[in-house]
C-alpha atoms as a PDB file:
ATOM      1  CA  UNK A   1       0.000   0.000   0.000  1.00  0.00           C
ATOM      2  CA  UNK A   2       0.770   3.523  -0.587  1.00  0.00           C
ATOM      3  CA  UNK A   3       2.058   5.895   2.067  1.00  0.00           C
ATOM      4  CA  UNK A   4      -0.734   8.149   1.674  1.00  0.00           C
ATOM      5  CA  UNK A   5      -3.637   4.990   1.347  1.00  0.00           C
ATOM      6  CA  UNK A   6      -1.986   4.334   5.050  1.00  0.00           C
ATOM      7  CA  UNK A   7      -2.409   7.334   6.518  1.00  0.00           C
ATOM      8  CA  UNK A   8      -6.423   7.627   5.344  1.00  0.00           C
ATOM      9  CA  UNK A   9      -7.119   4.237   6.717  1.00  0.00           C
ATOM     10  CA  UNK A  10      -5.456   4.766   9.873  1.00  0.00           C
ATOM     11  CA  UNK A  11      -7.188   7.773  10.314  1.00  0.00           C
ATOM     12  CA  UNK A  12     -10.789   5.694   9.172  1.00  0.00           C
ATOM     13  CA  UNK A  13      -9.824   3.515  11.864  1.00  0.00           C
ATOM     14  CA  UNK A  14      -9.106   5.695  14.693  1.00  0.00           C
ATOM     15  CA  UNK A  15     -12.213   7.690  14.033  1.00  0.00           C
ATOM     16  CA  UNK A  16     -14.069   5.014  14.367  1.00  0.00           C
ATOM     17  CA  UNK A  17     -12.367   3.882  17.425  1.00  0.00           C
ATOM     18  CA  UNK A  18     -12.924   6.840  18.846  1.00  0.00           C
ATOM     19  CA  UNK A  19     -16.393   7.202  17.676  1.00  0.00           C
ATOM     20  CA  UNK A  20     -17.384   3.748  18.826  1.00  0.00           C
ATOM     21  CA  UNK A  21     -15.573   4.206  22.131  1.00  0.00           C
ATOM     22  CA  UNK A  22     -17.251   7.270  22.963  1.00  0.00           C
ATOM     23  CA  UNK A  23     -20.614   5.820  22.618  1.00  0.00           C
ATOM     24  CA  UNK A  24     -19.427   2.734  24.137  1.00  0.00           C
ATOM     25  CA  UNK A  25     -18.911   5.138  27.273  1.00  0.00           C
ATOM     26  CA  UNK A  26     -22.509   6.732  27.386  1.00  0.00           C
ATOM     27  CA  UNK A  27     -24.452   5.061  30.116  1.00  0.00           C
ATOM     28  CA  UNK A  28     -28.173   5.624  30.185  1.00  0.00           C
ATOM     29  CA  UNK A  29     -30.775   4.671  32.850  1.00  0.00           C
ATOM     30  CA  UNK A  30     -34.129   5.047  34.348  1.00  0.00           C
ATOM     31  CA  UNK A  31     -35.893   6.027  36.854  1.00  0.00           C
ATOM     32  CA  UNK A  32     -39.807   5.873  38.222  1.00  0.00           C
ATOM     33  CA  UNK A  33     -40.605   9.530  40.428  1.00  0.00           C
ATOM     34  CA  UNK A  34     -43.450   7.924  40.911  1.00  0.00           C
ATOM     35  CA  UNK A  35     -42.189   5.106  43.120  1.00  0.00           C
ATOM     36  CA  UNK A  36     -39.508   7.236  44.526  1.00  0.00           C
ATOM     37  CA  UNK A  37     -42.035   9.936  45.944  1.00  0.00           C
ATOM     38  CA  UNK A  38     -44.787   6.538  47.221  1.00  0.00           C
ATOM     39  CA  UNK A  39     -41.810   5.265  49.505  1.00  0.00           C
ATOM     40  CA  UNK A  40     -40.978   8.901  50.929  1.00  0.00           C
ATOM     41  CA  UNK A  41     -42.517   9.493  54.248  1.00  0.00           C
ATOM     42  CA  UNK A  42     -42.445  13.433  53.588  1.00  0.00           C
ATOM     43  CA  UNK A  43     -44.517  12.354  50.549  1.00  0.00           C
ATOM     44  CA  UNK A  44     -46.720  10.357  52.855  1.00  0.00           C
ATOM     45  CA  UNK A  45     -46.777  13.798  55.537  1.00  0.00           C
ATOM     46  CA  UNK A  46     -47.671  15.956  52.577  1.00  0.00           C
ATOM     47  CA  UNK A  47     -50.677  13.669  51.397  1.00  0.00           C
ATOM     48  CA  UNK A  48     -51.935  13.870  54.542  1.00  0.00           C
ATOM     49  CA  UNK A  49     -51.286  17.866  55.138  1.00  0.00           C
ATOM     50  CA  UNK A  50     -53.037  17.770  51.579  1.00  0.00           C
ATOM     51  CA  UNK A  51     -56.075  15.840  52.707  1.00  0.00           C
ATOM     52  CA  UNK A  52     -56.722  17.825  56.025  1.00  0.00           C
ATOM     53  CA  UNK A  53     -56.977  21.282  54.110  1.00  0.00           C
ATOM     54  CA  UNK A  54     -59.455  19.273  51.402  1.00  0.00           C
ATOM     55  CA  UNK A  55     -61.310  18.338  54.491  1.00  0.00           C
ATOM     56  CA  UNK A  56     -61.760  21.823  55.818  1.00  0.00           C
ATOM     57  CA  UNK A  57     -62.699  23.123  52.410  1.00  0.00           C
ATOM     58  CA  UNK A  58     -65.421  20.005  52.364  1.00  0.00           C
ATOM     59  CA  UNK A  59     -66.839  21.135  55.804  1.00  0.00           C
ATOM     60  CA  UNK A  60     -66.756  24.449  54.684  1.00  0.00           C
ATOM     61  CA  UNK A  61     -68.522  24.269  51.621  1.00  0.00           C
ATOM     62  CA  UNK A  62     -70.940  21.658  53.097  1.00  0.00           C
ATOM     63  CA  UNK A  63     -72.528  24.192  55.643  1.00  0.00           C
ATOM     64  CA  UNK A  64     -72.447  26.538  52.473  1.00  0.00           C
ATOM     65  CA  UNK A  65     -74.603  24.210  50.858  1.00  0.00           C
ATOM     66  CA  UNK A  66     -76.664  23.706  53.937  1.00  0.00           C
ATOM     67  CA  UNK A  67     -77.593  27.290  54.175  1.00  0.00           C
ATOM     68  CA  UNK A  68     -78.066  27.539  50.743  1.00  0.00           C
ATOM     69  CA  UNK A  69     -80.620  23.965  50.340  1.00  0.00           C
ATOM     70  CA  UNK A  70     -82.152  25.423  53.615  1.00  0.00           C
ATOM     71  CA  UNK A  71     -83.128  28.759  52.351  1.00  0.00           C
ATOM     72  CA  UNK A  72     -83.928  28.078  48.767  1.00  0.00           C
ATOM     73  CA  UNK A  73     -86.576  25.164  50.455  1.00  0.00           C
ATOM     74  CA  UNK A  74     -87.726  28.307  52.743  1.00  0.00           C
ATOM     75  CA  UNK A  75     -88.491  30.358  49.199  1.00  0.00           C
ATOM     76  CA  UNK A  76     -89.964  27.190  47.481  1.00  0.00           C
ATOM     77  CA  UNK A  77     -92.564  26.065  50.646  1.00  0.00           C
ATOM     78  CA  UNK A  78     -93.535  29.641  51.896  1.00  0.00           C
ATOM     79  CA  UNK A  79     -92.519  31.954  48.630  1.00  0.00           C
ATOM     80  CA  UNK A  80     -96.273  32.389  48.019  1.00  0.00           C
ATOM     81  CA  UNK A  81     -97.475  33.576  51.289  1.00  0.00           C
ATOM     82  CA  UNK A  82     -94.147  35.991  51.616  1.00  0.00           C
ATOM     83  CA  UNK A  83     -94.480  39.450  50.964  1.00  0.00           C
ATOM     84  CA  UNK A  84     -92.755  40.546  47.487  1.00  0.00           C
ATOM     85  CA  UNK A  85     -90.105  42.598  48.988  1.00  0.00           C
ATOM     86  CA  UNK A  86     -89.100  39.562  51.280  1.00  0.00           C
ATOM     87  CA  UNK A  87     -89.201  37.155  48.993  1.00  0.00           C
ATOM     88  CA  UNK A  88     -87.264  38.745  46.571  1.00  0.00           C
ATOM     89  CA  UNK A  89     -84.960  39.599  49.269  1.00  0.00           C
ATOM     90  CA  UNK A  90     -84.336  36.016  49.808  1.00  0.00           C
ATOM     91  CA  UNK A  91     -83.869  35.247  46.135  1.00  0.00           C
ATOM     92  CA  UNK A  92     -81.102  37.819  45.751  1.00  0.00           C
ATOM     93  CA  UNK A  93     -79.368  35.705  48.971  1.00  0.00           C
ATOM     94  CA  UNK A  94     -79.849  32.715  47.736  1.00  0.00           C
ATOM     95  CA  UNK A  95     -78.565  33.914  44.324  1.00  0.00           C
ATOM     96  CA  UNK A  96     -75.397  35.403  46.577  1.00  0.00           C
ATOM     97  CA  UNK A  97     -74.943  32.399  48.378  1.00  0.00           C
ATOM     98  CA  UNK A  98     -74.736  30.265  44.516  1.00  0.00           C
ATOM     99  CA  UNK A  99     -72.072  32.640  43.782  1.00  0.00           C
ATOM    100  CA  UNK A 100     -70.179  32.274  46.768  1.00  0.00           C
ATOM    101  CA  UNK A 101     -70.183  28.411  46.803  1.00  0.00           C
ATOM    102  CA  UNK A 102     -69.353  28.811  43.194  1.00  0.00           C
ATOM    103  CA  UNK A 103     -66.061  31.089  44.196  1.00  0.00           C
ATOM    104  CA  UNK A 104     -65.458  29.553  46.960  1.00  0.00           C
ATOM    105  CA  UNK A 105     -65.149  26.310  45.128  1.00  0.00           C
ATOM    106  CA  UNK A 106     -62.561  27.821  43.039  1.00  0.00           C
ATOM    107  CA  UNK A 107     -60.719  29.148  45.178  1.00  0.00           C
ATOM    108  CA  UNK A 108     -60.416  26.558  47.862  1.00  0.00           C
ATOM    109  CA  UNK A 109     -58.759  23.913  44.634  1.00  0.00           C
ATOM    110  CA  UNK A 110     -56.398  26.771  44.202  1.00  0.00           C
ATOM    111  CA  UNK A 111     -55.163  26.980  47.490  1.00  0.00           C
ATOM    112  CA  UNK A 112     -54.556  23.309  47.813  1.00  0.00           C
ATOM    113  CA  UNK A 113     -53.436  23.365  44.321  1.00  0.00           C
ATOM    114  CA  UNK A 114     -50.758  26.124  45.528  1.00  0.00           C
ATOM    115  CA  UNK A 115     -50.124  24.296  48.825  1.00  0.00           C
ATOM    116  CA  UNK A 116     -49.417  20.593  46.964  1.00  0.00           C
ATOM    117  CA  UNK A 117     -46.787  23.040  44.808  1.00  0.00           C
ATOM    118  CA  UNK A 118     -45.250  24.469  47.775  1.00  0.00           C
ATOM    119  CA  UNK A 119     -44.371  21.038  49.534  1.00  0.00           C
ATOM    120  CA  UNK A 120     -43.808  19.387  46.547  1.00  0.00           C
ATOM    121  CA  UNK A 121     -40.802  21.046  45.629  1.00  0.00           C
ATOM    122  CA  UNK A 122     -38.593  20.137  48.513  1.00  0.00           C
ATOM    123  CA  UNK A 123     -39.368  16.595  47.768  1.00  0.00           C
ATOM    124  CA  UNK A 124     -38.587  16.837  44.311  1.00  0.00           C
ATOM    125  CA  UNK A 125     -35.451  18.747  44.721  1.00  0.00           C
ATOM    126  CA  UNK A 126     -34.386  16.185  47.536  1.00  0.00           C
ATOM    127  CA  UNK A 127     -34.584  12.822  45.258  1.00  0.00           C
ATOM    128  CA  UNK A 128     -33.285  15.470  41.914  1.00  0.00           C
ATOM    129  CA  UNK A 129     -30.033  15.899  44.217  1.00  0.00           C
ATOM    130  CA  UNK A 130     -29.701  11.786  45.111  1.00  0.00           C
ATOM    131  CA  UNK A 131     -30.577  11.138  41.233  1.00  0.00           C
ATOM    132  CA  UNK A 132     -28.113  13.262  40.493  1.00  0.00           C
ATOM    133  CA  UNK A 133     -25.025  11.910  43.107  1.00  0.00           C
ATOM    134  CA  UNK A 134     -26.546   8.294  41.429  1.00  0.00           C
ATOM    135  CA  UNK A 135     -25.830   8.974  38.469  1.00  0.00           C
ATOM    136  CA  UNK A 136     -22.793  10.502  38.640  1.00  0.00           C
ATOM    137  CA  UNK A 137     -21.059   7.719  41.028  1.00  0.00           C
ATOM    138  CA  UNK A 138     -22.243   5.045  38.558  1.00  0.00           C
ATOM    139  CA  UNK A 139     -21.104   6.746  35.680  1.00  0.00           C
ATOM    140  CA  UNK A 140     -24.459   7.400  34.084  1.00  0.00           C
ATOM    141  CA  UNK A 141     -25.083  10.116  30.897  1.00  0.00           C
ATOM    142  CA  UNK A 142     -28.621  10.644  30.818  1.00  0.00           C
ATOM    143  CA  UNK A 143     -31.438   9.060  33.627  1.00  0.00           C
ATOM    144  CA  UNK A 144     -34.973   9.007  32.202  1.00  0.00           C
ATOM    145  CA  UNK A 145     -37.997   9.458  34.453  1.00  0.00           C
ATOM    146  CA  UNK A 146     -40.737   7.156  33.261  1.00  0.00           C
ATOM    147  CA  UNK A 147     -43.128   8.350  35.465  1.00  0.00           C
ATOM    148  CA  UNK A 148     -42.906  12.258  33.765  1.00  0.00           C
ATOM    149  CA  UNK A 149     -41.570  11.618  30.313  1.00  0.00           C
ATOM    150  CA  UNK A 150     -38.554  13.966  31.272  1.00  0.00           C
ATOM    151  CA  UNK A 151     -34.703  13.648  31.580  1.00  0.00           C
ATOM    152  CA  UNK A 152     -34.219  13.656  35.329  1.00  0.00           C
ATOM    153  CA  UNK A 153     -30.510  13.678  34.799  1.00  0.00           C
ATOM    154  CA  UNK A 154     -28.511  15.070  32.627  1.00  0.00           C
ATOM    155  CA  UNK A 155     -24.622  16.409  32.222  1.00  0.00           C
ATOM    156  CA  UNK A 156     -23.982  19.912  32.034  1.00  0.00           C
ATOM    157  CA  UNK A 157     -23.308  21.609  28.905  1.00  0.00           C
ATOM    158  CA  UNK A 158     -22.970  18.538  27.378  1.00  0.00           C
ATOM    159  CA  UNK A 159     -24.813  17.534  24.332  1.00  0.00           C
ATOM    160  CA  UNK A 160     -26.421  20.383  24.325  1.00  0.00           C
ATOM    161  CA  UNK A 161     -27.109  21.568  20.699  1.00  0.00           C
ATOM    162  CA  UNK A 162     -29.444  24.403  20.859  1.00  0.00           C
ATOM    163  CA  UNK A 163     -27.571  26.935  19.558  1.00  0.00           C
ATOM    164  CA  UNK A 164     -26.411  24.515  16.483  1.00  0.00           C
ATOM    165  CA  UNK A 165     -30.146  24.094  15.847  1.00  0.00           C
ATOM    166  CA  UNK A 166     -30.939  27.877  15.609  1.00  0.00           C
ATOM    167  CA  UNK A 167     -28.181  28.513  14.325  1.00  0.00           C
ATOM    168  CA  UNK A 168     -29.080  25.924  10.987  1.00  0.00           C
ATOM    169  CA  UNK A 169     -32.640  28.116  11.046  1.00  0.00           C
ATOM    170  CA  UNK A 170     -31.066  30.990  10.955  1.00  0.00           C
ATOM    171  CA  UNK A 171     -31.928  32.533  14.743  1.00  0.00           C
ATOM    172  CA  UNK A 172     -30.071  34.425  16.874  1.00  0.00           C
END
């Protein structure tokens, strides 16, 4: 063989070598959040914290209901024999009282919405931060959640190729 034929196989060969190699050192795994947040007993504490407040809503909204069932049955039996002013008095309450269950609703699945946020977070950043010392003691690339679809781990700056990509459409 040539000289030069050497040098362009040897350099076919290394790259793929290298090439190989390098994906021969990506390590991938998985992980369930899912699972991971069931056998946490601050998960357990927070379902319960979560469950009290969605029991004082209930109780709550159940004597709103009360009062509401109890006067709109006052309007239906006695409506007739009520003078107009009263009984349209007690409409416009009971219409008031609709509206305030209605907001009330609402509002009370916000809070508890904003509540299961607010304890959430520590939880996930606590298991993020163990994924994270996982994967890099064992050497691992990427870790896949399967219980969120996302990349619970990944390496820093590497592999990243969002600016190549916007680049190619022609973004800034």
């Amino acid at each position: 063989m040539r000289p030069v034929k050497k040098s362009w196989l040897l350099l076919i060969v290394l790259f793929f070598a290298f090439t190989f190699n390098g994906f021969a050192q990506q390590k991938y795994g998985h992980i369930n959040s899912g699972d991971i947040l069931d056998a946490m007993p601050e998960y357990k504490q927070m379902n319960a914290t979560l469950e009290n407040k969605r029991k004082q809503y209930a109780y709550q909204l159940q004597r709103m209901y009360e009062d509401y069932q109890r006067k709109t049955k006052e309007v239906n039996d006695f409506g007739l024999s009520m003078m107009e002013a009263v009984r349209e008095e007690r409409l416009k309450e009971i219409d008031s009282l609709q509206q305030a269950i209605t907001g009330f609703e609402g509002s009370a699945q916000g809070e508890v919405e904003k509540l299961q946020m607010k304890l959430m977070k520590p939880l996930n950043d606590k298991y993020l931060k163990v994924v994270q010392a996982v994967a890099k003691e064992n050497g691992y690339t990427y870790i896949f959640d399967l219980a969120t679809g996302v990349v619970a781990y990944h390496p820093d700056n590497t592999g990243d190729v969002t600016d190549l990509v916007k680049r190619k459409m022609g973004i800034n």
